[in-house]
C-alpha atoms as a PDB file:
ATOM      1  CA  UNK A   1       0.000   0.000   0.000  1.00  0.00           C
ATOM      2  CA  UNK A   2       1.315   3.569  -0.786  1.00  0.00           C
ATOM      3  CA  UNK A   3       0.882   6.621   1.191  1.00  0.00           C
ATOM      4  CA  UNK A   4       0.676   9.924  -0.198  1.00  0.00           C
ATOM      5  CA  UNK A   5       0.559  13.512   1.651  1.00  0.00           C
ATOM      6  CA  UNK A   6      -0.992  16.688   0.826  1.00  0.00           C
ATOM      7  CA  UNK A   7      -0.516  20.083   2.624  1.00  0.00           C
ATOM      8  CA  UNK A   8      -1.937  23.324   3.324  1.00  0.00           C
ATOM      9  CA  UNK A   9      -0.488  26.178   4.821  1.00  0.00           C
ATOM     10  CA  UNK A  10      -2.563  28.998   5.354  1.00  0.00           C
ATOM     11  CA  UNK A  11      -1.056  32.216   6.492  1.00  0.00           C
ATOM     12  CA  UNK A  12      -3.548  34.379   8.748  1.00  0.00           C
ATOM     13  CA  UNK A  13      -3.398  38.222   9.503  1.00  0.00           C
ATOM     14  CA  UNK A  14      -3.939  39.407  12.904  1.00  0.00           C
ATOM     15  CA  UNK A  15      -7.891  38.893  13.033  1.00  0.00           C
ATOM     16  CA  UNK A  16      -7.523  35.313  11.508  1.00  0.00           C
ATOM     17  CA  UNK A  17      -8.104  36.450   8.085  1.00  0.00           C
ATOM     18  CA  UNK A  18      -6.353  33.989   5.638  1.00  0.00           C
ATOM     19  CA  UNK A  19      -3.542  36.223   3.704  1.00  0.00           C
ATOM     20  CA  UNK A  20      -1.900  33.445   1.778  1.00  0.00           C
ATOM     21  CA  UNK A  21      -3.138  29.574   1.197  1.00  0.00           C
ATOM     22  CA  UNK A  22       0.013  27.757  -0.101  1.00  0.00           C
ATOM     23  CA  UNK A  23      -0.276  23.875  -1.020  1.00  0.00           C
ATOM     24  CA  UNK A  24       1.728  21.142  -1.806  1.00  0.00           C
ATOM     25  CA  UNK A  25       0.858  17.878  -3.564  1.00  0.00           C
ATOM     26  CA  UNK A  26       4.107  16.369  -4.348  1.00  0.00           C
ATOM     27  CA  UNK A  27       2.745  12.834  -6.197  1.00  0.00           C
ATOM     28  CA  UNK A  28       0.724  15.207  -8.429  1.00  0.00           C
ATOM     29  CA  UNK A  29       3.896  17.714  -8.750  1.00  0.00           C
ATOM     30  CA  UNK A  30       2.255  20.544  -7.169  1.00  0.00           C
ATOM     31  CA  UNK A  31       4.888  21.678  -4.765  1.00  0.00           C
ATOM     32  CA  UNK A  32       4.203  25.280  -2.882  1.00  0.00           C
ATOM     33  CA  UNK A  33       1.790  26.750  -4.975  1.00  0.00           C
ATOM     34  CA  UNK A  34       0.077  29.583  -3.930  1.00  0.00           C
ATOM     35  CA  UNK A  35      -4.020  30.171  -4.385  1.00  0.00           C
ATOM     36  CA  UNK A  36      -6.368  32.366  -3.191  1.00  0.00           C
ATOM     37  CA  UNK A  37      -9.375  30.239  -2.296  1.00  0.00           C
ATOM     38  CA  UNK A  38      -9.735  26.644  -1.370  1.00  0.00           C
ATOM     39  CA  UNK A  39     -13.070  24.542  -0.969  1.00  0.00           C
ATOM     40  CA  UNK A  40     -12.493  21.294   0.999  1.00  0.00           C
ATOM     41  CA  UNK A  41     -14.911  18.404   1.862  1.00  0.00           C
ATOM     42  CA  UNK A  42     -14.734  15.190   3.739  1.00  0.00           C
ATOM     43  CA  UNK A  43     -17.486  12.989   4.148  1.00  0.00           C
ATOM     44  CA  UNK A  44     -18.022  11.128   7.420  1.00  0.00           C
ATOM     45  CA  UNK A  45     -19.550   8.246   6.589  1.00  0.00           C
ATOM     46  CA  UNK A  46     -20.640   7.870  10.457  1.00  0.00           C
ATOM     47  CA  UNK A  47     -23.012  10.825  10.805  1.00  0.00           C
ATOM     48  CA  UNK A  48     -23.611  11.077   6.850  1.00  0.00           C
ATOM     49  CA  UNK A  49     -22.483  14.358   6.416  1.00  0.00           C
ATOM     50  CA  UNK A  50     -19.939  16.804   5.050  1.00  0.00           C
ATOM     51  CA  UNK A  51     -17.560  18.324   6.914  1.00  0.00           C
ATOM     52  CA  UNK A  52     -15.898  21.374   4.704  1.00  0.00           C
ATOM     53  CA  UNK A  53     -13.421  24.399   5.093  1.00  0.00           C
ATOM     54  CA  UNK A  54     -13.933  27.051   2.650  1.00  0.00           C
ATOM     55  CA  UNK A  55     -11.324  29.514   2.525  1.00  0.00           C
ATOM     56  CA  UNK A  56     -10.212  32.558   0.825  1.00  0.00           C
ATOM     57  CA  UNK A  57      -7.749  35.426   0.751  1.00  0.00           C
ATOM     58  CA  UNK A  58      -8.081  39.371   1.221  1.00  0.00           C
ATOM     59  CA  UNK A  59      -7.007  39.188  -2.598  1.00  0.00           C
ATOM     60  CA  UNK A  60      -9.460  37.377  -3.970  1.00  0.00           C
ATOM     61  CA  UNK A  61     -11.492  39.492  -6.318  1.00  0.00           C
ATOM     62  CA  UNK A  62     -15.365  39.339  -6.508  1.00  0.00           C
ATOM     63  CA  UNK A  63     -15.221  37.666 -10.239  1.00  0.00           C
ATOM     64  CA  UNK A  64     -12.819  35.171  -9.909  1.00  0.00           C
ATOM     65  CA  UNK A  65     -14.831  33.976  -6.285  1.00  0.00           C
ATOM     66  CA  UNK A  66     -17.629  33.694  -9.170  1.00  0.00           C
ATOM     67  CA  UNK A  67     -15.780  31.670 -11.488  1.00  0.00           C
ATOM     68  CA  UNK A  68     -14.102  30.059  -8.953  1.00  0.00           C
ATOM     69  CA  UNK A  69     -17.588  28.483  -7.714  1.00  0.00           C
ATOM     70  CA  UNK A  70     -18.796  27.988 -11.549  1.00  0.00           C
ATOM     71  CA  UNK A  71     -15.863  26.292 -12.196  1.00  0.00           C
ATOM     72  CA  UNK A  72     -17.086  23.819  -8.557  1.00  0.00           C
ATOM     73  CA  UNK A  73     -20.127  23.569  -9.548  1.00  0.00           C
ATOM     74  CA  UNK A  74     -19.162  21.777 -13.247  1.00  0.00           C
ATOM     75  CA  UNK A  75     -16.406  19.419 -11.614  1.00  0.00           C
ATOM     76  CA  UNK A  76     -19.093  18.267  -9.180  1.00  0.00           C
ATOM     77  CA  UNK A  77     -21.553  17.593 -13.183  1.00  0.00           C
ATOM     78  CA  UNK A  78     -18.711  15.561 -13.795  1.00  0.00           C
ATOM     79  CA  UNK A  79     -18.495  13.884 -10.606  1.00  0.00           C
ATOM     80  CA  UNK A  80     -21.906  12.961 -10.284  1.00  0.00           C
ATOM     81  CA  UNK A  81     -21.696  11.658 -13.909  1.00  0.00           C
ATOM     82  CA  UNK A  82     -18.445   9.473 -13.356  1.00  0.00           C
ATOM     83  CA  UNK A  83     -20.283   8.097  -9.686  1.00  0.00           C
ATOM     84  CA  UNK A  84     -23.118   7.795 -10.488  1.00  0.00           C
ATOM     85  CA  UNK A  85     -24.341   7.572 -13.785  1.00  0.00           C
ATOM     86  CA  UNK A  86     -27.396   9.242 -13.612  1.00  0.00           C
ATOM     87  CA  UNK A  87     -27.717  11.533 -16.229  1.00  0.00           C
ATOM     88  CA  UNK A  88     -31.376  13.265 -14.841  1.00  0.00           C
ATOM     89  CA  UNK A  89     -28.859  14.695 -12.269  1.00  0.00           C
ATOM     90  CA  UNK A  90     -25.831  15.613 -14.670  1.00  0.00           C
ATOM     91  CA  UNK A  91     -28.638  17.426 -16.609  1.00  0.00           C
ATOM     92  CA  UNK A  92     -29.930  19.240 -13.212  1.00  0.00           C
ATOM     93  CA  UNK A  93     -26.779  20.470 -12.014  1.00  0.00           C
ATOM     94  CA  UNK A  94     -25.595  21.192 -15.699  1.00  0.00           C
ATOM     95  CA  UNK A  95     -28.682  23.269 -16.469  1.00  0.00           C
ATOM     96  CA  UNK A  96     -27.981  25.260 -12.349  1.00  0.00           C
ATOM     97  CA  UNK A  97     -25.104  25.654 -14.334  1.00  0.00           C
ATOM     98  CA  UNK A  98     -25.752  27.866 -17.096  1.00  0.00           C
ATOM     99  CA  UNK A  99     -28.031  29.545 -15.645  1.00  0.00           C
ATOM    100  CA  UNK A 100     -25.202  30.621 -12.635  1.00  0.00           C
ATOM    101  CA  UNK A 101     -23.415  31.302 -15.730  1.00  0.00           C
ATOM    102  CA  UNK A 102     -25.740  33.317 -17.160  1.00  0.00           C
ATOM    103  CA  UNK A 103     -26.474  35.540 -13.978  1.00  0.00           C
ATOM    104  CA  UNK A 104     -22.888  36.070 -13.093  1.00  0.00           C
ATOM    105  CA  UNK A 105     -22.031  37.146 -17.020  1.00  0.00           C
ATOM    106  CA  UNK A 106     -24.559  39.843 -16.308  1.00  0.00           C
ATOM    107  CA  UNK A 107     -23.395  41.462 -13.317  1.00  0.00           C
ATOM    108  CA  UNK A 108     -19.983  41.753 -14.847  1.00  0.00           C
END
């Protein structure tokens, strides 16, 4: 069996506001990169539920945040499609989709 490590750093200001989120993946070749948001989820299979940590920086700018969460929202399409199959909810969350899409391209 192989064992792999990934790591987060976050950097905090004096109020506990993230200022830098730097992460390594070294199998992957990702080594110190720095980002300015991060979504993570676990799921505890014990109490069937999601435990997450959604950061982000000072920096991060209104848009990208909006892209950002687009761009979640489609990898999670094509997660549902690739564990489940079901294509009534690939066509749910890919409809939610454009129209997110939609509503964000007109605010910009």
């Amino acid at each position: 069996m192989k064992e792999t490590e990934i790591t987060i750093k976050v950097k905090l200001d004096n109020n506990n506001i993230p200022e830098e989120i730097i992460w390594s993946a070294p199998d992957g070749g990702v080594k110190d990169e720095f980002s300015k948001a991060i979504l993570l989820s676990f799921w505890d299979s014990k109490k069937k539920e999601t435990l997450k940590m959604d950061l982000w920086t000072k920096e991060m700018p209104v848009d990208e945040m909006k892209a950002f969460i687009l761009q979640t929202f489609l990898s999670m399409k094509n997660l549902i499609s690739k564990a489940t199959g079901e294509e009534n909810l690939v066509n749910l969350v890919d409809d939610f989709c454009i129209e997110f899409e939609n509503r964000i391209s007109k605010k910009s």
